[in-house]
C-alpha atoms as a PDB file:
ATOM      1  CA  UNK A   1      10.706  34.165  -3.180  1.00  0.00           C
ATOM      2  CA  UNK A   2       8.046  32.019  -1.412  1.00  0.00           C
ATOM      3  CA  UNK A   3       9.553  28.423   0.712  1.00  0.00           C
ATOM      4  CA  UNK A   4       8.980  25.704  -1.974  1.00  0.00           C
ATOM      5  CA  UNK A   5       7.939  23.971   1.428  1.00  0.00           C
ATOM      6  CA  UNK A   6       4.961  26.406   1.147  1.00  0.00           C
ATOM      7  CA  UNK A   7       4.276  26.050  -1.976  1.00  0.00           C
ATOM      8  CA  UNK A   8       3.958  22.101  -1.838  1.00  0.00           C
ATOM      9  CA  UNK A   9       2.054  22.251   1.021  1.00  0.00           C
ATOM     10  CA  UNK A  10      -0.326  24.962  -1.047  1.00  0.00           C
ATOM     11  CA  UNK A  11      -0.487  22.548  -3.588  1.00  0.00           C
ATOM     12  CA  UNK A  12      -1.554  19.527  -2.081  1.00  0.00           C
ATOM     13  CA  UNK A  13      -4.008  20.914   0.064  1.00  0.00           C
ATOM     14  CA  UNK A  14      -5.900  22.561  -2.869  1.00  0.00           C
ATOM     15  CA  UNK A  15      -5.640  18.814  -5.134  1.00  0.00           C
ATOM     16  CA  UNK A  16      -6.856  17.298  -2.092  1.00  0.00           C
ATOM     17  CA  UNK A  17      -9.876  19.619  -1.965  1.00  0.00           C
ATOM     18  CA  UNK A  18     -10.632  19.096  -5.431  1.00  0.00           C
ATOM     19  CA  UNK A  19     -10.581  15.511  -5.208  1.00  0.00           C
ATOM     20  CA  UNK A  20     -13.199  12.632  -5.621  1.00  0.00           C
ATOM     21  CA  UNK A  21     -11.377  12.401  -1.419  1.00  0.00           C
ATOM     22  CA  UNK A  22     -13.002  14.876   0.730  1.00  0.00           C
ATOM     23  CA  UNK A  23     -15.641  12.793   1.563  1.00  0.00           C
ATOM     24  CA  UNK A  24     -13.470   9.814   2.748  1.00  0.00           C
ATOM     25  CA  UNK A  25     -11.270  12.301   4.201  1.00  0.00           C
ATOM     26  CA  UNK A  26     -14.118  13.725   6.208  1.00  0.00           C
ATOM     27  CA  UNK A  27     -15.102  10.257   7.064  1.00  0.00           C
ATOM     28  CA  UNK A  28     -11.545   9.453   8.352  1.00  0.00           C
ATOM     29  CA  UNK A  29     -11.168  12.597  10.395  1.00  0.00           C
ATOM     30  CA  UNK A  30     -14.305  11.360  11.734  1.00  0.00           C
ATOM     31  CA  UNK A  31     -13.598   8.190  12.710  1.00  0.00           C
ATOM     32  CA  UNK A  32     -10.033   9.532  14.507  1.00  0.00           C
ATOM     33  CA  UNK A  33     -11.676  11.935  16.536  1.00  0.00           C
ATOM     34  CA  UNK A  34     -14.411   9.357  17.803  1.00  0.00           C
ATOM     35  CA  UNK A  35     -10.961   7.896  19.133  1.00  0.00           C
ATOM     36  CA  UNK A  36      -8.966  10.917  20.379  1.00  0.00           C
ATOM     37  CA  UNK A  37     -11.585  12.772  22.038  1.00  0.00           C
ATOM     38  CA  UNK A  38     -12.442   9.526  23.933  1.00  0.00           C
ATOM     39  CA  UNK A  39     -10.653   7.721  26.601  1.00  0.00           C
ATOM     40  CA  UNK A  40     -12.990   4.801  26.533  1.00  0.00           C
ATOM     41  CA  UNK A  41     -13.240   4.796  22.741  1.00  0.00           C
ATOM     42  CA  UNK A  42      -9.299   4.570  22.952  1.00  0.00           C
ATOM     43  CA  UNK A  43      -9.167   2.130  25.254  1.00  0.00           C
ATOM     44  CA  UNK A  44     -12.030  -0.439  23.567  1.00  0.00           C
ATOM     45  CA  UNK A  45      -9.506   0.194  20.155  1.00  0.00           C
ATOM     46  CA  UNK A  46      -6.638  -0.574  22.620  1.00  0.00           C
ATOM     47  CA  UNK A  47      -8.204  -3.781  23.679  1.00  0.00           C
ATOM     48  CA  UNK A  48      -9.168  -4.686  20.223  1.00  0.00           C
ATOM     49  CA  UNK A  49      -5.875  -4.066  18.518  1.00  0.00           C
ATOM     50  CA  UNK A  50      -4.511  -6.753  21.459  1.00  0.00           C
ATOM     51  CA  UNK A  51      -7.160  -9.230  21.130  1.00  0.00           C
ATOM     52  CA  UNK A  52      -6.413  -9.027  17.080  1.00  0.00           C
ATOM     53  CA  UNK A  53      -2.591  -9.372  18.219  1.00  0.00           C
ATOM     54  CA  UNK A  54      -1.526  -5.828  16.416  1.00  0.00           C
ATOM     55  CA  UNK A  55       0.516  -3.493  17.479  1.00  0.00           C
ATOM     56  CA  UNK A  56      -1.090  -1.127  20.299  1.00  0.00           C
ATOM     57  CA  UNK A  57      -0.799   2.398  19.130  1.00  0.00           C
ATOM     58  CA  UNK A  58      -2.841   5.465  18.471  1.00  0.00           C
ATOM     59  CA  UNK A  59      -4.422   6.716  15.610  1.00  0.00           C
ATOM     60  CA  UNK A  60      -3.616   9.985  14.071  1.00  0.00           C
ATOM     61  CA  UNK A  61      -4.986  13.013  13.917  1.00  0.00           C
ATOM     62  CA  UNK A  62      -4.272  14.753  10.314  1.00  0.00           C
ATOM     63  CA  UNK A  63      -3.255  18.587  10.835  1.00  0.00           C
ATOM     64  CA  UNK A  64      -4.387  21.258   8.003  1.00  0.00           C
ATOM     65  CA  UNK A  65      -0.774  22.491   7.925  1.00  0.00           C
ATOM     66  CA  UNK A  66       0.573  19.363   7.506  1.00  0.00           C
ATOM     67  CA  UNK A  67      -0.214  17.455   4.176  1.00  0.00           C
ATOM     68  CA  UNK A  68       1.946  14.400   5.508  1.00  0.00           C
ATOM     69  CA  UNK A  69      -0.041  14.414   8.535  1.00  0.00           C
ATOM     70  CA  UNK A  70      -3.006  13.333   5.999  1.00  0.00           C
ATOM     71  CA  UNK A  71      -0.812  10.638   4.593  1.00  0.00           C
ATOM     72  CA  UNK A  72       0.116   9.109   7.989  1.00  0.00           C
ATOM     73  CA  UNK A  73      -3.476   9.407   9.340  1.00  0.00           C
ATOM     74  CA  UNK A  74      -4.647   7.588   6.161  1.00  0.00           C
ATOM     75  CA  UNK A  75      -1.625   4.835   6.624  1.00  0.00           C
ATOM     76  CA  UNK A  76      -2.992   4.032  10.268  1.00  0.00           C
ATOM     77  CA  UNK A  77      -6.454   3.819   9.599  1.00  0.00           C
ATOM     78  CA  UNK A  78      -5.718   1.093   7.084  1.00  0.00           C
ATOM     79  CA  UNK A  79      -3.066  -0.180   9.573  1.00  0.00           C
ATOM     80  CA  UNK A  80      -5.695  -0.834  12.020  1.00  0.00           C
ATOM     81  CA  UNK A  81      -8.456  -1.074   9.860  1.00  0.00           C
ATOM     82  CA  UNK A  82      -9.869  -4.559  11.583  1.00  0.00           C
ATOM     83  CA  UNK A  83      -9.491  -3.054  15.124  1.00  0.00           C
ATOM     84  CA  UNK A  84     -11.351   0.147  14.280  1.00  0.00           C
ATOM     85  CA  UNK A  85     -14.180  -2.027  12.338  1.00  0.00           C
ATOM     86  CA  UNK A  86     -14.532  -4.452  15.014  1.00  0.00           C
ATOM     87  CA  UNK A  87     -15.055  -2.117  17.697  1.00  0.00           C
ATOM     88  CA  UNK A  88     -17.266   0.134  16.169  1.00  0.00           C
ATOM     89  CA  UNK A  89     -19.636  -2.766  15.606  1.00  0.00           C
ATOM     90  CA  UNK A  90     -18.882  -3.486  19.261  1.00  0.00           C
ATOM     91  CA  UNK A  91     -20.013   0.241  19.893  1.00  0.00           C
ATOM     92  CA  UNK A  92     -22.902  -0.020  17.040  1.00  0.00           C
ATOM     93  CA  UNK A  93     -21.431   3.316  15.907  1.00  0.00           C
ATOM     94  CA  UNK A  94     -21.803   2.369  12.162  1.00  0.00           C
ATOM     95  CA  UNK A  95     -23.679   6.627  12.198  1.00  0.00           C
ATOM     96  CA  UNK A  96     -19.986   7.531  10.432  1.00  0.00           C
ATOM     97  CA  UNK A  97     -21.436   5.922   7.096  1.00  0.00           C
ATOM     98  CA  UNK A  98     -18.203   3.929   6.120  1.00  0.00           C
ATOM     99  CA  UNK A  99     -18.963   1.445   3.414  1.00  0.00           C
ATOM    100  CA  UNK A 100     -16.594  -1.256   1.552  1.00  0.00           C
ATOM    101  CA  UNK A 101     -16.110   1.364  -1.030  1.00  0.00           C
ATOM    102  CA  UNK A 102     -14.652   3.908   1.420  1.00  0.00           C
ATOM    103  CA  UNK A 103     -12.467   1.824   2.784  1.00  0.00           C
ATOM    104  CA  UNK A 104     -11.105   0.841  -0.547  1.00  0.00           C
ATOM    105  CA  UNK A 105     -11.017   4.126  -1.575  1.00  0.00           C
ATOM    106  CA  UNK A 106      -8.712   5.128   1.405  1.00  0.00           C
END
């Protein structure tokens, strides 16, 4: 008998690939790894997150095995939303395409 743990996991992953999401999914996982992969990048979001007076912390990375890891990356890109817009401008790194509508949309 399979782990229902397994089998939600299954199940999630394959709605979320048949979504009207992948795109803004892509675009988040995007946007995260301009972050993690950078120390500078980080540390400009770091900055920005203080001068906005929120709450310093990192975003996250979403992990395929993981569908809350999706959830929670999602939930801190909206979190920080201002911070991540505001230094991208500062960066003129508007190449991940995010519009209004994606934002909404996540």
């Amino acid at each position: 008998m399979p782990c229902i743990a397994h089998i939600l996991q299954r199940s999630i992953t394959v709605s979320l690939s048949d979504s009207g999401f992948v795109n803004a999914l892509a675009k988040c996982r995007k946007i995260v790894g301009h972050f993690k992969h950078s120390p500078a990048n980080a540390a400009e979001l770091q900055a920005q997150q203080a001068a906005l007076e929120q709450q310093q912390e990192p975003l996250i990375q979403d992990v395929p095995t993981r569908w809350n890891s999706t959830v929670e990356m999602v939930k801190r890109l909206n979190h920080n939303q201002a911070a991540i817009k505001a230094t991208l401008d500062q960066q003129r790194r508007h190449q991940n395409g995010t519009s209004c509508r994606d934002w909404k949309l996540i």
